[in-house]
C-alpha atoms as a PDB file:
ATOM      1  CA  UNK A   1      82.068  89.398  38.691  1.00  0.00           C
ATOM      2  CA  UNK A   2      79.724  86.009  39.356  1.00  0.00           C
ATOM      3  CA  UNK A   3      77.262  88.642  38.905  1.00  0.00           C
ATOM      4  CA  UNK A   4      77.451  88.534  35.382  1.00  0.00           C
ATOM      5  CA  UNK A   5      77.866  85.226  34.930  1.00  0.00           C
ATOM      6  CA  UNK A   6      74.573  84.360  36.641  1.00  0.00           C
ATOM      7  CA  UNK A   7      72.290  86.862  35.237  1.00  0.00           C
ATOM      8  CA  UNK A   8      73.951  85.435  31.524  1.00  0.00           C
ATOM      9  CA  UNK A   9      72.995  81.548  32.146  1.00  0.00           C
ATOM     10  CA  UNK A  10      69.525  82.871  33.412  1.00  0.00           C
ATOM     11  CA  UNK A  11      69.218  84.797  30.249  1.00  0.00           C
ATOM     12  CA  UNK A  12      70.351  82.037  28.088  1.00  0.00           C
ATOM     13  CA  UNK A  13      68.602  79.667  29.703  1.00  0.00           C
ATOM     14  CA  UNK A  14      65.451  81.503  29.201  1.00  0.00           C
ATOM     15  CA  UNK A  15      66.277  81.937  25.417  1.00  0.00           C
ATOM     16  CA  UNK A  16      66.438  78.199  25.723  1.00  0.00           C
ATOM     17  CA  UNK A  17      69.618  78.358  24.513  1.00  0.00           C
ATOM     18  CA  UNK A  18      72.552  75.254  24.739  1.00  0.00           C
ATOM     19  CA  UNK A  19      75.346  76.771  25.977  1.00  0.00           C
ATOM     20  CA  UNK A  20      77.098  79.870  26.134  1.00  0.00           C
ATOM     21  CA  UNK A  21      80.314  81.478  26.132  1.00  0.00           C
ATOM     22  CA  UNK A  22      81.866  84.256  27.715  1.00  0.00           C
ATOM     23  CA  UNK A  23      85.387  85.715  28.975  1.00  0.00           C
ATOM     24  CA  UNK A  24      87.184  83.157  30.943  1.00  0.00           C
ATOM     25  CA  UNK A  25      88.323  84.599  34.705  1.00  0.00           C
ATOM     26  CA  UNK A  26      89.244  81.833  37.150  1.00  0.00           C
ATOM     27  CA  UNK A  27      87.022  82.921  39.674  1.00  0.00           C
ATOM     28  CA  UNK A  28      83.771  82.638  37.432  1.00  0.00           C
ATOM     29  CA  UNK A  29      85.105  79.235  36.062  1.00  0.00           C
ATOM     30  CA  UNK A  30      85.415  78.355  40.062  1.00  0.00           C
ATOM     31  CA  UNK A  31      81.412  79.764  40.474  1.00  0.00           C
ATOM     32  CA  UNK A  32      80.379  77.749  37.161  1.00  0.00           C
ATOM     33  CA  UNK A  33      82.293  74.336  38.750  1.00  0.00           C
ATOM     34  CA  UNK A  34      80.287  74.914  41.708  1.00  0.00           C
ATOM     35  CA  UNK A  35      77.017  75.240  39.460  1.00  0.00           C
ATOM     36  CA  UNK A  36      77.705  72.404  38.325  1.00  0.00           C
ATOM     37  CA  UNK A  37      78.660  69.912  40.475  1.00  0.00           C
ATOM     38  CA  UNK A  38      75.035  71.317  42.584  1.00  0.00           C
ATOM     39  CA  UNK A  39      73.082  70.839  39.160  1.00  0.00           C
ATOM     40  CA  UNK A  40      72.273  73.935  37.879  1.00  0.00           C
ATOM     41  CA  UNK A  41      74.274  73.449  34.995  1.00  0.00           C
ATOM     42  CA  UNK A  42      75.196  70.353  32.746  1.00  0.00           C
ATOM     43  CA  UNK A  43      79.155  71.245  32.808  1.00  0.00           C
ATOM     44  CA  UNK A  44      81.449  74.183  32.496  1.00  0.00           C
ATOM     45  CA  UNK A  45      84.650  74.245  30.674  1.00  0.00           C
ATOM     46  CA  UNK A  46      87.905  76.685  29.657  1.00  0.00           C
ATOM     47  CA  UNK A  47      88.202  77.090  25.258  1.00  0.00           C
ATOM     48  CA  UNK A  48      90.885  77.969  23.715  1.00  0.00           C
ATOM     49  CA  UNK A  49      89.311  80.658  20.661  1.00  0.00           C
ATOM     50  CA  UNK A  50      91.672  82.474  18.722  1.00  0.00           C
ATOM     51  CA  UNK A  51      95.001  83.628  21.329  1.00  0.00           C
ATOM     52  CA  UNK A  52      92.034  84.306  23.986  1.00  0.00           C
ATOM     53  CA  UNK A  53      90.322  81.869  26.494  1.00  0.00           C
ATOM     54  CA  UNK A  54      86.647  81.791  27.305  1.00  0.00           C
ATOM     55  CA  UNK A  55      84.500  80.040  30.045  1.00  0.00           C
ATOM     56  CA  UNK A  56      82.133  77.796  28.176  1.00  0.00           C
ATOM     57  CA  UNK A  57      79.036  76.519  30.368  1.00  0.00           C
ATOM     58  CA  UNK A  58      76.769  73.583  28.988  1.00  0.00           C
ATOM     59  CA  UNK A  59      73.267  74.499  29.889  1.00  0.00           C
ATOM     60  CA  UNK A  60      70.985  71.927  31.935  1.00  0.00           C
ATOM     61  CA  UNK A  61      66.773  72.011  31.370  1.00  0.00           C
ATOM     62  CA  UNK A  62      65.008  69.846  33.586  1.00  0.00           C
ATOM     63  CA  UNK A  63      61.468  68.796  32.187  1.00  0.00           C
ATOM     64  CA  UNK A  64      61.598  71.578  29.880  1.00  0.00           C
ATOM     65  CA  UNK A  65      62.163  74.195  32.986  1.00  0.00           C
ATOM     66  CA  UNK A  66      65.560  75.840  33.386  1.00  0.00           C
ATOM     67  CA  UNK A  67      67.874  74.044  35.974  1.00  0.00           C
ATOM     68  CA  UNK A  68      69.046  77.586  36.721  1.00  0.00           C
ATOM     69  CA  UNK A  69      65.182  78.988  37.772  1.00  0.00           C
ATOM     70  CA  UNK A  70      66.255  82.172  39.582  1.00  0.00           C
ATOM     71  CA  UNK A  71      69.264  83.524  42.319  1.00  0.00           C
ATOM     72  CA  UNK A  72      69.830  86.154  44.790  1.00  0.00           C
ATOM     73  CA  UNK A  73      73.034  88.467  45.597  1.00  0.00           C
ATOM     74  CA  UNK A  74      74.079  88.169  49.101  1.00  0.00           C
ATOM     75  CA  UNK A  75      76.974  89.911  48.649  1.00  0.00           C
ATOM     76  CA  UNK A  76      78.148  92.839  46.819  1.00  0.00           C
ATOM     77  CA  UNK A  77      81.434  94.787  47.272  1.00  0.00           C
ATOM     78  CA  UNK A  78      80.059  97.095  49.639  1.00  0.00           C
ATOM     79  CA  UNK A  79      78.723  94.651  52.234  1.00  0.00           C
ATOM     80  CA  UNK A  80      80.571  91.466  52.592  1.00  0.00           C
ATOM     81  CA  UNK A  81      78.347  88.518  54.369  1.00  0.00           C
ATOM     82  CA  UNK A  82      80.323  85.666  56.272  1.00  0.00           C
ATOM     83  CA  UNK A  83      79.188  83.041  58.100  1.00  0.00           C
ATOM     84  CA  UNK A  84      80.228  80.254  60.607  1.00  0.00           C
ATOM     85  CA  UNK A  85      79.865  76.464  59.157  1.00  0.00           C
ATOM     86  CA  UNK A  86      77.572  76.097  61.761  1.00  0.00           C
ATOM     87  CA  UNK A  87      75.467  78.610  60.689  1.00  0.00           C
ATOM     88  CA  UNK A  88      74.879  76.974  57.174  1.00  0.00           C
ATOM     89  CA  UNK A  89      71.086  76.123  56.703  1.00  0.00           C
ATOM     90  CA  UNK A  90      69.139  74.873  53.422  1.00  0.00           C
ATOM     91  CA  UNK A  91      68.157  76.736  50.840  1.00  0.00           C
ATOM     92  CA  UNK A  92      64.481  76.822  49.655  1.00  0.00           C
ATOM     93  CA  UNK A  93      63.854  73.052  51.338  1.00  0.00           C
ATOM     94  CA  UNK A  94      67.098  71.749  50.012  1.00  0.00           C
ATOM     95  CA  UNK A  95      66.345  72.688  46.472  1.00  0.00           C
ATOM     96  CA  UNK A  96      68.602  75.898  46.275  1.00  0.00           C
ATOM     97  CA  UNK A  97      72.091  76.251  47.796  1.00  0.00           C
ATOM     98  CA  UNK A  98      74.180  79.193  48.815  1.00  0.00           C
ATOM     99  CA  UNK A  99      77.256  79.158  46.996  1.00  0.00           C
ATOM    100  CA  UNK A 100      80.208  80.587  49.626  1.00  0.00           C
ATOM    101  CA  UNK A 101      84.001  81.519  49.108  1.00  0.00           C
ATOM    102  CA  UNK A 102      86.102  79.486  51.700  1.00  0.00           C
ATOM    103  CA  UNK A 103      89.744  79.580  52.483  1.00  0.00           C
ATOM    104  CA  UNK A 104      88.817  75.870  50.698  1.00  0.00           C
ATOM    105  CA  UNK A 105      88.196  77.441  47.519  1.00  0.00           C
ATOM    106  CA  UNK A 106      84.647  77.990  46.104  1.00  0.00           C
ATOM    107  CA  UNK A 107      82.003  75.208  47.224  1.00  0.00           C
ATOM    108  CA  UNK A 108      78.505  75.229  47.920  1.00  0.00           C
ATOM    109  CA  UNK A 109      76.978  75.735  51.731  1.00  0.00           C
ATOM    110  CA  UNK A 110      76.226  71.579  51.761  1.00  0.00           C
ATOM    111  CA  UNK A 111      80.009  71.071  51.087  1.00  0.00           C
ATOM    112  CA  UNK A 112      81.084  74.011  53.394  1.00  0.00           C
ATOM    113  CA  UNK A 113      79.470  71.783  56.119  1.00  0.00           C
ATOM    114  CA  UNK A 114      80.581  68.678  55.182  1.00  0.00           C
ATOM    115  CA  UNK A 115      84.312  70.051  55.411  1.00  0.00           C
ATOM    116  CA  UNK A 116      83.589  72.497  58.562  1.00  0.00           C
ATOM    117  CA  UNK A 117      85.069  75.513  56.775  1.00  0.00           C
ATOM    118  CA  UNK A 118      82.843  78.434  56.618  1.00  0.00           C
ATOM    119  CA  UNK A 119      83.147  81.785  54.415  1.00  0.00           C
ATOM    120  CA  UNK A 120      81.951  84.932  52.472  1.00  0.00           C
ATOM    121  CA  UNK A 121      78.287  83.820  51.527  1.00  0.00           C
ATOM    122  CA  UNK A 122      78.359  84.918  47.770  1.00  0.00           C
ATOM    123  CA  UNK A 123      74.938  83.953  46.639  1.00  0.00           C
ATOM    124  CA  UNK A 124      71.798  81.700  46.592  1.00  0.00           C
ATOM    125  CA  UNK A 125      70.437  79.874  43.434  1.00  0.00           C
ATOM    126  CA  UNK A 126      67.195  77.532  43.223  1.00  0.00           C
END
């Protein structure tokens, strides 16, 4: 789950390390676009290594600080959270953004309004 993938560029990040690999799954490869494109994270790619793929994400430091400084589950499998385009509001004063599923595809919650689509809110990062 994006679960995983979050808490391991927050721990690699804090080892201050440059990138890091792990199994590739579309959906986390979808989350790590997404982290991307809002500049959490320099890039993320797919690798080829050995007859198995894995998601490879480029970390991003900004003035020595972790782009990536913290995030919070909204939800889990047991609760589900949607919400309404409409309903979209920034994220700790426009430096954090909620990152949603949409019938779109994965985007973040300044997207989501942009294209009036809203969707399972998955979680926050700042």
């Amino acid at each position: 789950m994006h679960y995983n993938l979050l808490a391991r560029i927050k721990n690699a990040q804090m080892a201050r390390q440059e990138s890091l690999q792990m199994p590739f799954s579309k959906f986390d490869y979808a989350v790590a676009k997404a982290l991307a494109e809002a500049g959490f994270v320099a890039e993320a790619g797919k690798k080829a290594v050995g007859k198995r793929n894995v998601l490879e994400v480029k970390l991003k430091y900004k003035n020595r600080r972790p782009g990536l400084q913290n995030f919070r589950i909204l939800s889990k499998p047991s609760r589900k959270v949607y919400v309404g385009y409409r309903e979209l509001k920034p994220i700790r004063q426009n430096y954090g953004v909620t990152i949603l599923s949409t019938p779109a595809g994965i985007m973040t919650n300044r997207q989501a309004r942009k294209n009036k689509v809203g969707g399972e809110r998955l979680f926050e990062v700042w």
